[in-house]
PDB file of N, CA and C in Angstrom:
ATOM      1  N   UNK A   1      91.943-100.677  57.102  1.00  0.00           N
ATOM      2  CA  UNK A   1      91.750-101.664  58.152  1.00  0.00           C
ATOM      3  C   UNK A   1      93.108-102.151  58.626  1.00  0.00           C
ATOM      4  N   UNK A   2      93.479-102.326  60.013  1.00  0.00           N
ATOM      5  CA  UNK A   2      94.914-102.538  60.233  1.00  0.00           C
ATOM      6  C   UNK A   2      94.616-103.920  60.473  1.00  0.00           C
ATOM      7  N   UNK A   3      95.616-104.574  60.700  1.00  0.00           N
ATOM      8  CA  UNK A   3      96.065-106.308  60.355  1.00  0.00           C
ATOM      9  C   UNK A   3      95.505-106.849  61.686  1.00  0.00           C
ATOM     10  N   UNK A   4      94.692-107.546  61.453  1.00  0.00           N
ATOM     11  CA  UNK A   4      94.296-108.137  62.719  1.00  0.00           C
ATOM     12  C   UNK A   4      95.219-109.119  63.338  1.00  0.00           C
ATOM     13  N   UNK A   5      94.777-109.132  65.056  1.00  0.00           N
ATOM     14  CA  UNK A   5      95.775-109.980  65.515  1.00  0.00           C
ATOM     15  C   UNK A   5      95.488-111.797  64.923  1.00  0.00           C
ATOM     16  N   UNK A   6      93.746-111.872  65.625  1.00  0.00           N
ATOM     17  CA  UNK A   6      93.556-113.533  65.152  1.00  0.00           C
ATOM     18  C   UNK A   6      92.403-113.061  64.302  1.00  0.00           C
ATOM     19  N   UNK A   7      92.235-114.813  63.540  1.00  0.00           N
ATOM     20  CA  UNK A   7      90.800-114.637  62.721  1.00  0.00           C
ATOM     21  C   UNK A   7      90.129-115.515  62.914  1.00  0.00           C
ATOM     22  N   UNK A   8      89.061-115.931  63.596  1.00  0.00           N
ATOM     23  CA  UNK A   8      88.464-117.275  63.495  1.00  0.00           C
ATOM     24  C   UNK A   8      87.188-117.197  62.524  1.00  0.00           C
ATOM     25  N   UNK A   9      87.213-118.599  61.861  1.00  0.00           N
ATOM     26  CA  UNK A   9      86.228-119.185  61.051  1.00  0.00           C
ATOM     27  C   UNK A   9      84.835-119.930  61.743  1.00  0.00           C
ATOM     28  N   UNK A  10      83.999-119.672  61.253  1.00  0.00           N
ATOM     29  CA  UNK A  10      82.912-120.313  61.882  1.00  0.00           C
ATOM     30  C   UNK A  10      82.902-121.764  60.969  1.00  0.00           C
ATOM     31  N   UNK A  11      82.513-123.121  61.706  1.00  0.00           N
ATOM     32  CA  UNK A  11      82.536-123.653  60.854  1.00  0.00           C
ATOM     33  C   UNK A  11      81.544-124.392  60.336  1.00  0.00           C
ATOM     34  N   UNK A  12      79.952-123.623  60.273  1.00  0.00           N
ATOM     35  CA  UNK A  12      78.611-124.467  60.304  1.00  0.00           C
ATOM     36  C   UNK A  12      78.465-123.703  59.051  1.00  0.00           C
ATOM     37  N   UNK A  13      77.699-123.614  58.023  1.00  0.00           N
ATOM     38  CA  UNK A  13      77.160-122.621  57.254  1.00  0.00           C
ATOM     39  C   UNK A  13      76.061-121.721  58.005  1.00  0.00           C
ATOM     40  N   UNK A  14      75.713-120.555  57.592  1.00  0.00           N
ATOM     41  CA  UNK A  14      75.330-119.361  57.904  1.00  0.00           C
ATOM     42  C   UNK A  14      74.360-118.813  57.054  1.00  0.00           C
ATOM     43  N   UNK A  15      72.949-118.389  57.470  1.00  0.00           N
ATOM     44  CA  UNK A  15      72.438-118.073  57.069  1.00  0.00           C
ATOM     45  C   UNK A  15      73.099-116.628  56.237  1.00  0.00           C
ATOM     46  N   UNK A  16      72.721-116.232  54.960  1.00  0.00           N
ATOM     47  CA  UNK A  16      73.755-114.928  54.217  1.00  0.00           C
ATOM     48  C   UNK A  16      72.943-113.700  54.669  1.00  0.00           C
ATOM     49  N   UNK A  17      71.634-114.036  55.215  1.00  0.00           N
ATOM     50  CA  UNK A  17      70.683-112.486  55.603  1.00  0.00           C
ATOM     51  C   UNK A  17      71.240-112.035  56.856  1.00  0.00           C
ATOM     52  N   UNK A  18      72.452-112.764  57.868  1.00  0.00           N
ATOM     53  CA  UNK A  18      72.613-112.710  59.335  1.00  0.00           C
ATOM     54  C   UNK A  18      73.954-110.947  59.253  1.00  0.00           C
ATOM     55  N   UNK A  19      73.207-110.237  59.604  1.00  0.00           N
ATOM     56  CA  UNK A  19      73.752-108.809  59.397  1.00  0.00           C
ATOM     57  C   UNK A  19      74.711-108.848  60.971  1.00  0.00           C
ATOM     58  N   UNK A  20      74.626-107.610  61.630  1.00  0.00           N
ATOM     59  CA  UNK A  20      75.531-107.506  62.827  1.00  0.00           C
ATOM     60  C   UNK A  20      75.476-107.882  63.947  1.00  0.00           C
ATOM     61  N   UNK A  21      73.645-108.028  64.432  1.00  0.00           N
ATOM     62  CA  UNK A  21      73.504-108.650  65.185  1.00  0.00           C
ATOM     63  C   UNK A  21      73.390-110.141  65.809  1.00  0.00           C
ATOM     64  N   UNK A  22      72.963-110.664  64.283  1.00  0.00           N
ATOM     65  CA  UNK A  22      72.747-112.293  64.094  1.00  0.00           C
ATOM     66  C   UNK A  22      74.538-112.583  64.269  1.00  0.00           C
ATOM     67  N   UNK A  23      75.597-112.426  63.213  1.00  0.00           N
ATOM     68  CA  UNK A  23      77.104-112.891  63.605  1.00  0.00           C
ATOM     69  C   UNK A  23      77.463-112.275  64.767  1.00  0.00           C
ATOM     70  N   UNK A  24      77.291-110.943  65.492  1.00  0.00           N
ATOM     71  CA  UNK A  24      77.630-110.986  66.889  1.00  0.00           C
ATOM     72  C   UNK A  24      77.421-111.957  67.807  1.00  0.00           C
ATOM     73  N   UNK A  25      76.455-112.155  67.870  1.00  0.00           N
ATOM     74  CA  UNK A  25      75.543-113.660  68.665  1.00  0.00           C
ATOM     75  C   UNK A  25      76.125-114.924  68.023  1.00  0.00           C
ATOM     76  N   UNK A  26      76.362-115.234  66.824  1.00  0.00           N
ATOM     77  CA  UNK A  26      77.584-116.199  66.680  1.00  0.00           C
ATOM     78  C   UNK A  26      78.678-116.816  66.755  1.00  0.00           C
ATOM     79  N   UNK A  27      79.319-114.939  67.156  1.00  0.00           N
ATOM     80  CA  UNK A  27      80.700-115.239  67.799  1.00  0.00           C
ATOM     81  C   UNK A  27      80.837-115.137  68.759  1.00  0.00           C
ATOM     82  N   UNK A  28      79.731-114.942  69.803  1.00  0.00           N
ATOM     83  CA  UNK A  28      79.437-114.887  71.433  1.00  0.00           C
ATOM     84  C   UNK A  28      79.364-115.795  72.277  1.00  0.00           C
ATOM     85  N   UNK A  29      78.230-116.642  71.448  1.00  0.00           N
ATOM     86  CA  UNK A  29      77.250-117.586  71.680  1.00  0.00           C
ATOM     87  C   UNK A  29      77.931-119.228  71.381  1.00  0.00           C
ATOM     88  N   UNK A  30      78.222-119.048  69.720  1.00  0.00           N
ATOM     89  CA  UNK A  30      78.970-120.449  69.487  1.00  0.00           C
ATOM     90  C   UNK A  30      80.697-120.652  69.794  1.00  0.00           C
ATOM     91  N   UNK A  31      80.717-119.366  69.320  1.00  0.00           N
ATOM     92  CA  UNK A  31      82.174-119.581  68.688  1.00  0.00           C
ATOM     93  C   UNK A  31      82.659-118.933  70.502  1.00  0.00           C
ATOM     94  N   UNK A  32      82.521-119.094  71.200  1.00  0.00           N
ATOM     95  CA  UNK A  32      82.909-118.474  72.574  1.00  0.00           C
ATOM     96  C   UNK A  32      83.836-117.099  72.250  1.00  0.00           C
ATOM     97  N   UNK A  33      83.489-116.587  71.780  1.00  0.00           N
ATOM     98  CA  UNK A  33      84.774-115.512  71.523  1.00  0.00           C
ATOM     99  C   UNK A  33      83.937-114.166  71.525  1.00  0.00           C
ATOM    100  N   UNK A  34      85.112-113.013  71.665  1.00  0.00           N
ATOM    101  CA  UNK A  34      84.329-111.948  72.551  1.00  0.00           C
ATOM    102  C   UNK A  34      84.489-110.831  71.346  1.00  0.00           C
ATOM    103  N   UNK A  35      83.406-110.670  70.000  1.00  0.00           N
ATOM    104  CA  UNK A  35      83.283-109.758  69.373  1.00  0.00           C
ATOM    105  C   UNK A  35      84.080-108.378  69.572  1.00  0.00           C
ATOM    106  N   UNK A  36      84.296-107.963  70.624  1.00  0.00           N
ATOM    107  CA  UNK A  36      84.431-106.727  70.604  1.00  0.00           C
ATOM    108  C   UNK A  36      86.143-106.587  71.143  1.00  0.00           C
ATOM    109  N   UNK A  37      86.993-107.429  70.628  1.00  0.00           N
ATOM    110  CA  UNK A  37      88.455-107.726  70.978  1.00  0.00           C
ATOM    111  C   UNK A  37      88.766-107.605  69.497  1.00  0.00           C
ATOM    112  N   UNK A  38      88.531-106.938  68.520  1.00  0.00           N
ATOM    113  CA  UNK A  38      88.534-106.561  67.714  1.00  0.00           C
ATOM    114  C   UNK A  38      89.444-107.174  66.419  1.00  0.00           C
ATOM    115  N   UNK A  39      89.464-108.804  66.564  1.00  0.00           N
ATOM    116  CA  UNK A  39      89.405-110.317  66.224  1.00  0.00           C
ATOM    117  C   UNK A  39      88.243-109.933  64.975  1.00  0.00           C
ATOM    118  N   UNK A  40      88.986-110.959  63.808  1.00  0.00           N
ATOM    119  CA  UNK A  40      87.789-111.132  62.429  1.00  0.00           C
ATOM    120  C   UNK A  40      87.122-112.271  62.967  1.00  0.00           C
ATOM    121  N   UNK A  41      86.187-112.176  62.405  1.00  0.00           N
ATOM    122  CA  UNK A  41      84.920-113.314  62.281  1.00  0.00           C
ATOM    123  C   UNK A  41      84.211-113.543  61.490  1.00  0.00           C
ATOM    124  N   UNK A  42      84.534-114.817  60.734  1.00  0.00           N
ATOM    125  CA  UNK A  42      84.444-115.231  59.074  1.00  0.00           C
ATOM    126  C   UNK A  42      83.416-116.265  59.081  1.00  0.00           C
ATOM    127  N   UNK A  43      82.060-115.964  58.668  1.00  0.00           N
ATOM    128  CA  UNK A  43      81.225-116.882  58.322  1.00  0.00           C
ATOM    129  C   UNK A  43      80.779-116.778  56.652  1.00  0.00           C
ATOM    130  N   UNK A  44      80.503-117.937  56.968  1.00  0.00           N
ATOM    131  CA  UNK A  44      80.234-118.995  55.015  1.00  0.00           C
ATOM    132  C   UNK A  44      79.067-119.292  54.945  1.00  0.00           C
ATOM    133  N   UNK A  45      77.935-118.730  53.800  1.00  0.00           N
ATOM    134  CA  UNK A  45      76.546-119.319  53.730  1.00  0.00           C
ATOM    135  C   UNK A  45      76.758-120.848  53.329  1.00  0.00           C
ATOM    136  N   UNK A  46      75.731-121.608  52.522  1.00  0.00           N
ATOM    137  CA  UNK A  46      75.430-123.096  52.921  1.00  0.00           C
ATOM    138  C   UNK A  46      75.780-122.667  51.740  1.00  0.00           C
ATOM    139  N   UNK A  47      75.982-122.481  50.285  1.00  0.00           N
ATOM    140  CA  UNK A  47      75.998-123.060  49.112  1.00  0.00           C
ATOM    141  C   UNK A  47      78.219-122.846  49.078  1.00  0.00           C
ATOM    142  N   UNK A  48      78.486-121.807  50.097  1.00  0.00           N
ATOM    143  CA  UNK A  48      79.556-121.226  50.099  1.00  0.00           C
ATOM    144  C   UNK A  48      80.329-120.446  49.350  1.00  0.00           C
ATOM    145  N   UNK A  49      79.477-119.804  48.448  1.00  0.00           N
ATOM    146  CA  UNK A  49      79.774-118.992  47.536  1.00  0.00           C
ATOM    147  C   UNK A  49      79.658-117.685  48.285  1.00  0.00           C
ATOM    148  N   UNK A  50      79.417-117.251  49.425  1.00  0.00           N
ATOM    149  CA  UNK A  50      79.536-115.875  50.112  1.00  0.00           C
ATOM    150  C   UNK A  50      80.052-116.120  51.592  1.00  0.00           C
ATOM    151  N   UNK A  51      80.939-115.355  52.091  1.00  0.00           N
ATOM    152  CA  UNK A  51      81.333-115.179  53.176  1.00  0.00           C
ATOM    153  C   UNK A  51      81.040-113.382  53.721  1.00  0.00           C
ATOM    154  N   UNK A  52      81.036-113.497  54.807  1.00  0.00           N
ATOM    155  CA  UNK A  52      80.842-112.526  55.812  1.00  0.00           C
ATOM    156  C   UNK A  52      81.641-112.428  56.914  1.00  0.00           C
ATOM    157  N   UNK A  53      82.424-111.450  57.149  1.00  0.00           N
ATOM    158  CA  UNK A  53      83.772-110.818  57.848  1.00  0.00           C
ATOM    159  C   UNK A  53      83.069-109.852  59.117  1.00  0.00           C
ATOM    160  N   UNK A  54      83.027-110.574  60.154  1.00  0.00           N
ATOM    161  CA  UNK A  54      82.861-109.381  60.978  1.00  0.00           C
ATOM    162  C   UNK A  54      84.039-108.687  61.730  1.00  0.00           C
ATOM    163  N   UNK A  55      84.287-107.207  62.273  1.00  0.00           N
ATOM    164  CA  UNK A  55      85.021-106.749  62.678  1.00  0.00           C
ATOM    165  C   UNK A  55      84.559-105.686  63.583  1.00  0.00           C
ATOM    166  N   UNK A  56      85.348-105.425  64.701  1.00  0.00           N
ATOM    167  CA  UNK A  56      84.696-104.221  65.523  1.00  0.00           C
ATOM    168  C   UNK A  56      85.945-103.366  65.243  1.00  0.00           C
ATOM    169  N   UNK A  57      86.213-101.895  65.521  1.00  0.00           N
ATOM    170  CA  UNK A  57      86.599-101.119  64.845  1.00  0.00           C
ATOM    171  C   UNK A  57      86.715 -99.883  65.854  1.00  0.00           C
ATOM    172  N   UNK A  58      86.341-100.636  67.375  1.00  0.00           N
ATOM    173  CA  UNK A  58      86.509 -99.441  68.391  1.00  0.00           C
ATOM    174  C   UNK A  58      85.911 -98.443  68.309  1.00  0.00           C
ATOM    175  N   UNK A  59      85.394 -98.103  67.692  1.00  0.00           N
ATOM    176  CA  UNK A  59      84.002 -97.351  67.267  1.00  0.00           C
ATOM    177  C   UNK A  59      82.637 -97.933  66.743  1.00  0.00           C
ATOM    178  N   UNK A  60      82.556 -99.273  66.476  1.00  0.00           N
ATOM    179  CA  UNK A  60      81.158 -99.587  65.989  1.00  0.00           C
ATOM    180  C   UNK A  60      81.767-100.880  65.054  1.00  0.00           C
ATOM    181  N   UNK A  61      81.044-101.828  64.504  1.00  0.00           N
ATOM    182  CA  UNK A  61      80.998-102.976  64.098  1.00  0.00           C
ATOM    183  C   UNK A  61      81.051-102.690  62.668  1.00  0.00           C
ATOM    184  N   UNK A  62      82.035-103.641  61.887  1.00  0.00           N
ATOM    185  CA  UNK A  62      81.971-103.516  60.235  1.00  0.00           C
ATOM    186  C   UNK A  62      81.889-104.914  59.772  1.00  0.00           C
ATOM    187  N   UNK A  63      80.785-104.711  58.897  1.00  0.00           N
ATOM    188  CA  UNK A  63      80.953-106.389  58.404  1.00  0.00           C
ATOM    189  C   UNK A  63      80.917-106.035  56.401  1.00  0.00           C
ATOM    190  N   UNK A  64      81.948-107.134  55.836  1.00  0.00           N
ATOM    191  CA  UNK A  64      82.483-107.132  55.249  1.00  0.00           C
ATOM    192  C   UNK A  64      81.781-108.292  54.287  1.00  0.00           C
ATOM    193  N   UNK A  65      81.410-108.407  53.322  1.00  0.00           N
ATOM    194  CA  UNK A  65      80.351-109.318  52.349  1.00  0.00           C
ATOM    195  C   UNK A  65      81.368-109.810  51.141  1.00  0.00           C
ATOM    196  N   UNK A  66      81.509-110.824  50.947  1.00  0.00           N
ATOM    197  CA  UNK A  66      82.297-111.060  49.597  1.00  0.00           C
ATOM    198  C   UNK A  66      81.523-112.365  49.100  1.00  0.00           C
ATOM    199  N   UNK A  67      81.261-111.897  47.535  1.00  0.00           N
ATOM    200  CA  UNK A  67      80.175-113.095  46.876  1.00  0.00           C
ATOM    201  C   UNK A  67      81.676-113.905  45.906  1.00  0.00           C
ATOM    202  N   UNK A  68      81.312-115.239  45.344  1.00  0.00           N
ATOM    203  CA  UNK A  68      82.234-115.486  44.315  1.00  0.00           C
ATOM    204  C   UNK A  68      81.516-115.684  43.134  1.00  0.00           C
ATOM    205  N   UNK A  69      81.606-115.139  42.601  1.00  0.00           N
ATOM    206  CA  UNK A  69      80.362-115.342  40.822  1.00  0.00           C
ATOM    207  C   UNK A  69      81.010-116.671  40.179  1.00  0.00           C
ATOM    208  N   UNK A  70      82.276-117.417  40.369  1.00  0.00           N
ATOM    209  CA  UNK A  70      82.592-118.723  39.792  1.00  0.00           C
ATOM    210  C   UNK A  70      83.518-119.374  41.081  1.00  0.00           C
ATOM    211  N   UNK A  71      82.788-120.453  41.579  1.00  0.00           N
ATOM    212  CA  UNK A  71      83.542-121.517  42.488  1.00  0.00           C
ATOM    213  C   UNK A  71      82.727-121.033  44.285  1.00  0.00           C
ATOM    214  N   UNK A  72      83.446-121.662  45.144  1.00  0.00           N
ATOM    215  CA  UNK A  72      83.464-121.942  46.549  1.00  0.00           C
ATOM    216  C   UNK A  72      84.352-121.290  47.782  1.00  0.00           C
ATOM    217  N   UNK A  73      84.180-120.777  48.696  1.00  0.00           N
ATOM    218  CA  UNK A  73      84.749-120.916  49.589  1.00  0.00           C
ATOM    219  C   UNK A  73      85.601-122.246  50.470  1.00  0.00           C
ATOM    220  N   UNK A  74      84.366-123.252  50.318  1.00  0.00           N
ATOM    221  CA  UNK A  74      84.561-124.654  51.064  1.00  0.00           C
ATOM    222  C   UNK A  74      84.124-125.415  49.823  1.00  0.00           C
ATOM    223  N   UNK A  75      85.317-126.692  50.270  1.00  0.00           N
ATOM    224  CA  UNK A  75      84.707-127.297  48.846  1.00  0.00           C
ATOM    225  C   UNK A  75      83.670-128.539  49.505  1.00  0.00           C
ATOM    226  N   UNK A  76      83.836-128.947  50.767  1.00  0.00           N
ATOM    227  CA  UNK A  76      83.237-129.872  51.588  1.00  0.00           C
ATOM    228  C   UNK A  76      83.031-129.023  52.874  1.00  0.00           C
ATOM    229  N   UNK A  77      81.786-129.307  53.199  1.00  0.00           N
ATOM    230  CA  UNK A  77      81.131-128.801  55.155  1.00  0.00           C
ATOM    231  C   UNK A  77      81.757-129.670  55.702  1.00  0.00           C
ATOM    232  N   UNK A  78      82.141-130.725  55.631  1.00  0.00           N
ATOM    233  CA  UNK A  78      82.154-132.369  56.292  1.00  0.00           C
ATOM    234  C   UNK A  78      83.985-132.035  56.720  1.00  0.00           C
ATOM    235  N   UNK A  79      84.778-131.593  56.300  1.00  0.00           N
ATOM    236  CA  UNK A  79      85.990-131.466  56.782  1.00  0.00           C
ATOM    237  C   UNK A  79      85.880-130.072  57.306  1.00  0.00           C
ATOM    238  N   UNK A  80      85.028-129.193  57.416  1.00  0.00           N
ATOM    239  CA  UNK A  80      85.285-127.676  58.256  1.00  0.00           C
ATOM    240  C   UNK A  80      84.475-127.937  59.470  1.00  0.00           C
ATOM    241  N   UNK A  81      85.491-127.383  60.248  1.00  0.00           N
ATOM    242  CA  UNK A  81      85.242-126.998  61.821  1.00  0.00           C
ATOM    243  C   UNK A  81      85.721-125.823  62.495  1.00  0.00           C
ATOM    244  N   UNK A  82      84.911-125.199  63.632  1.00  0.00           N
ATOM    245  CA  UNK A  82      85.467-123.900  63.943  1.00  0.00           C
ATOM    246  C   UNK A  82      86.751-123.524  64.078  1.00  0.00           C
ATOM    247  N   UNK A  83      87.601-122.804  64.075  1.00  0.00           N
ATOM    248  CA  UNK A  83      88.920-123.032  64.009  1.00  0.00           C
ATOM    249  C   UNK A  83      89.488-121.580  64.201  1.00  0.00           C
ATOM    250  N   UNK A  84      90.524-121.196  64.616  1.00  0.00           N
ATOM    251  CA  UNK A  84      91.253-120.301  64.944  1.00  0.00           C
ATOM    252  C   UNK A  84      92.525-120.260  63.230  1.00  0.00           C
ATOM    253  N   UNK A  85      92.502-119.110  62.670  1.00  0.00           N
ATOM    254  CA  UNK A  85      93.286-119.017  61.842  1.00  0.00           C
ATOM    255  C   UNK A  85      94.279-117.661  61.302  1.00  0.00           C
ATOM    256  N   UNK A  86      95.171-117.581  60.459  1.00  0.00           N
ATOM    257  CA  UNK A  86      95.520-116.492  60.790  1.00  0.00           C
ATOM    258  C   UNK A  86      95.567-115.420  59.244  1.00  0.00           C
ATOM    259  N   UNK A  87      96.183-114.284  59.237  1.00  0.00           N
ATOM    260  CA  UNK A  87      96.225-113.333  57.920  1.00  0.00           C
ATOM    261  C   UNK A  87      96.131-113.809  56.999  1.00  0.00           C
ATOM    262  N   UNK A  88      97.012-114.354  56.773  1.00  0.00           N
ATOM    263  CA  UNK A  88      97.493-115.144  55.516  1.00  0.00           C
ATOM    264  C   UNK A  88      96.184-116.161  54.873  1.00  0.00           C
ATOM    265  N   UNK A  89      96.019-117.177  55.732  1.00  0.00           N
ATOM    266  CA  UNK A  89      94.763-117.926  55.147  1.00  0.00           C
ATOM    267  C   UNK A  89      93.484-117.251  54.880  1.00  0.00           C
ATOM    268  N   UNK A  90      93.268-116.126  55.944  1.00  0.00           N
ATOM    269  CA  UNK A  90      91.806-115.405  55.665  1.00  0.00           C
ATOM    270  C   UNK A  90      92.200-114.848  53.842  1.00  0.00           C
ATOM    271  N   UNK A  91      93.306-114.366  53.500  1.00  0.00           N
ATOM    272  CA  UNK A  91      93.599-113.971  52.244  1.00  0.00           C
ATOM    273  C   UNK A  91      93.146-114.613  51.352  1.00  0.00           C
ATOM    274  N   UNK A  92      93.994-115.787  51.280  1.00  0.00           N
ATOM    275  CA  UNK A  92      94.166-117.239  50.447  1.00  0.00           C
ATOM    276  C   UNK A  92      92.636-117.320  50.503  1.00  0.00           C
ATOM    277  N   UNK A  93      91.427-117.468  51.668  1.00  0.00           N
ATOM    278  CA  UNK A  93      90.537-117.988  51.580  1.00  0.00           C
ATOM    279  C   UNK A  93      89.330-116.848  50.298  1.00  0.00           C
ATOM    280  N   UNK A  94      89.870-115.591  51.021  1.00  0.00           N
ATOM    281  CA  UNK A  94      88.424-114.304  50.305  1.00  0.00           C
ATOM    282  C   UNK A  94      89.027-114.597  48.744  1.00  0.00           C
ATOM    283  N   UNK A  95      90.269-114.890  47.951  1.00  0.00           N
ATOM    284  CA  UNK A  95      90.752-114.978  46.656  1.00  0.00           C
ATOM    285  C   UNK A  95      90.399-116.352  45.935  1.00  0.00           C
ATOM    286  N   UNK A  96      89.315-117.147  47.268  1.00  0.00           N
ATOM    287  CA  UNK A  96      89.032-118.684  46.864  1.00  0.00           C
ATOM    288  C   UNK A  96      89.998-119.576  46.674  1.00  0.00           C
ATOM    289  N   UNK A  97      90.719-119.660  47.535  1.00  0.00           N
ATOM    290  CA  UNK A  97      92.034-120.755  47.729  1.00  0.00           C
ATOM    291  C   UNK A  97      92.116-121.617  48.798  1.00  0.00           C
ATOM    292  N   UNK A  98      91.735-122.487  48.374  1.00  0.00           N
ATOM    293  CA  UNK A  98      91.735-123.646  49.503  1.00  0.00           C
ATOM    294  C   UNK A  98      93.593-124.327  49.995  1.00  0.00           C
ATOM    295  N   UNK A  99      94.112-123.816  50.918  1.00  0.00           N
ATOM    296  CA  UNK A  99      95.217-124.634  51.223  1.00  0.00           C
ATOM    297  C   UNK A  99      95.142-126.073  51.366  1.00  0.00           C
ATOM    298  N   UNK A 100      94.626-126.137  51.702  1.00  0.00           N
ATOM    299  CA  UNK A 100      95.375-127.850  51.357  1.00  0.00           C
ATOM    300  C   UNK A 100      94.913-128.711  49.931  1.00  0.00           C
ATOM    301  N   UNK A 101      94.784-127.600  49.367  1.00  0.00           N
ATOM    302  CA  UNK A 101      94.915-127.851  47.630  1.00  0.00           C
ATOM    303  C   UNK A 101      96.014-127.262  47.391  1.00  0.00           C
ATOM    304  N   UNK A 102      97.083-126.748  47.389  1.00  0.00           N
ATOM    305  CA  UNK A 102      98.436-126.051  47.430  1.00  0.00           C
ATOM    306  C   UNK A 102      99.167-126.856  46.582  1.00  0.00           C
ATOM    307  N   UNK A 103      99.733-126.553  45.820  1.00  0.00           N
ATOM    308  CA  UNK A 103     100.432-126.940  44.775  1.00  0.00           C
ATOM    309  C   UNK A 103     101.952-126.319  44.535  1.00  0.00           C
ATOM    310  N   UNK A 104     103.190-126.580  44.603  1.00  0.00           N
ATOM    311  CA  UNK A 104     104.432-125.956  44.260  1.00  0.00           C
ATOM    312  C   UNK A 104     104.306-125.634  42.954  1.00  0.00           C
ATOM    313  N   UNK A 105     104.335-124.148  42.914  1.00  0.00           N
ATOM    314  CA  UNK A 105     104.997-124.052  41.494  1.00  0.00           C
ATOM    315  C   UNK A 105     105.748-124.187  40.519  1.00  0.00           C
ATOM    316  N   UNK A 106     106.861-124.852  41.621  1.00  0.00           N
ATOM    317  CA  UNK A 106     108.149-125.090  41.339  1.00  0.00           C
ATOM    318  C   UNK A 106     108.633-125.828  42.090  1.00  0.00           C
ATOM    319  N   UNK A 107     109.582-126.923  41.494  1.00  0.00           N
ATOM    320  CA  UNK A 107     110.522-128.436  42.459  1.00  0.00           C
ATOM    321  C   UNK A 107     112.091-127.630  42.547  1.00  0.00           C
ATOM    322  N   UNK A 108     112.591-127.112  44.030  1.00  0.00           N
ATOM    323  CA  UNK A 108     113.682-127.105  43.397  1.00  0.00           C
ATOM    324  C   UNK A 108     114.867-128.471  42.761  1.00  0.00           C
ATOM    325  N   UNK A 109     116.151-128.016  41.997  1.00  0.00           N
ATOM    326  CA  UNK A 109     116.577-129.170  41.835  1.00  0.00           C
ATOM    327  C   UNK A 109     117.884-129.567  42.638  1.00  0.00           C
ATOM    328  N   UNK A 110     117.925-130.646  42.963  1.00  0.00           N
ATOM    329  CA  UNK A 110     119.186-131.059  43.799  1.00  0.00           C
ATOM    330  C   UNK A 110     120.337-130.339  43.549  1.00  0.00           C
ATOM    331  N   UNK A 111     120.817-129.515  44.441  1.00  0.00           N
ATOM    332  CA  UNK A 111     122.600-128.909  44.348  1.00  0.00           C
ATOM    333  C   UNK A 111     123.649-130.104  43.614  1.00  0.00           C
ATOM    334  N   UNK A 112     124.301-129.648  42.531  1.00  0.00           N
ATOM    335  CA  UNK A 112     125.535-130.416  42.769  1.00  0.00           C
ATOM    336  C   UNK A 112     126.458-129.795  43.236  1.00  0.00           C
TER     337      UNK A 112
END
């Protein structure tokens, strides 16, 4: 799969049975955006333990299923909204990493 340009998130929960045609019509319909510009499209069922990746592929539509057997996608509905995002966070997000839980691993220390 080559690196997409954008990724947008849906930000309602999602029914998890909604296959290619139900998230096409999601990202048409709600999310104003034009499926077939070959843009990800990341929806989250209601408990948020599964997300769904849609992608077109210039040949036909791929959608992409990832369950988490321990933890969340979202840890709250109440702070997600549709949103435009990019590589990096879709990553952080499918590995269950919430950014703005981000933590330094490390302080550097003042130069003398």
């Amino acid at each position: 799969m080559p690196k997409p340009g954008r990724v947008f998130i849906y930000g309602q929960p999602v029914d998890a049975r909604k296959s290619y045609d139900g998230l096409y019509a999601l990202a048409r319909n709600e999310m104003k955006q034009d499926p077939l510009s070959g843009h990800l499209f990341c929806f989250i069922n209601r408990r948020a333990n599964q997300i769904k990746v849609l992608w077109w592929d210039r040949s036909g539509f791929c959608v992409w299923s990832k369950r988490l057997e321990v933890g969340r996608f979202v840890s709250d509905w109440g702070q997600i909204c549709s949103s435009e995002t990019d590589w990096t966070h879709l990553k952080l997000l499918l590995e269950g990493v919430e950014p703005k839980s981000f933590r330094k691993r490390y302080s550097r220390l003042p130069a003398t």
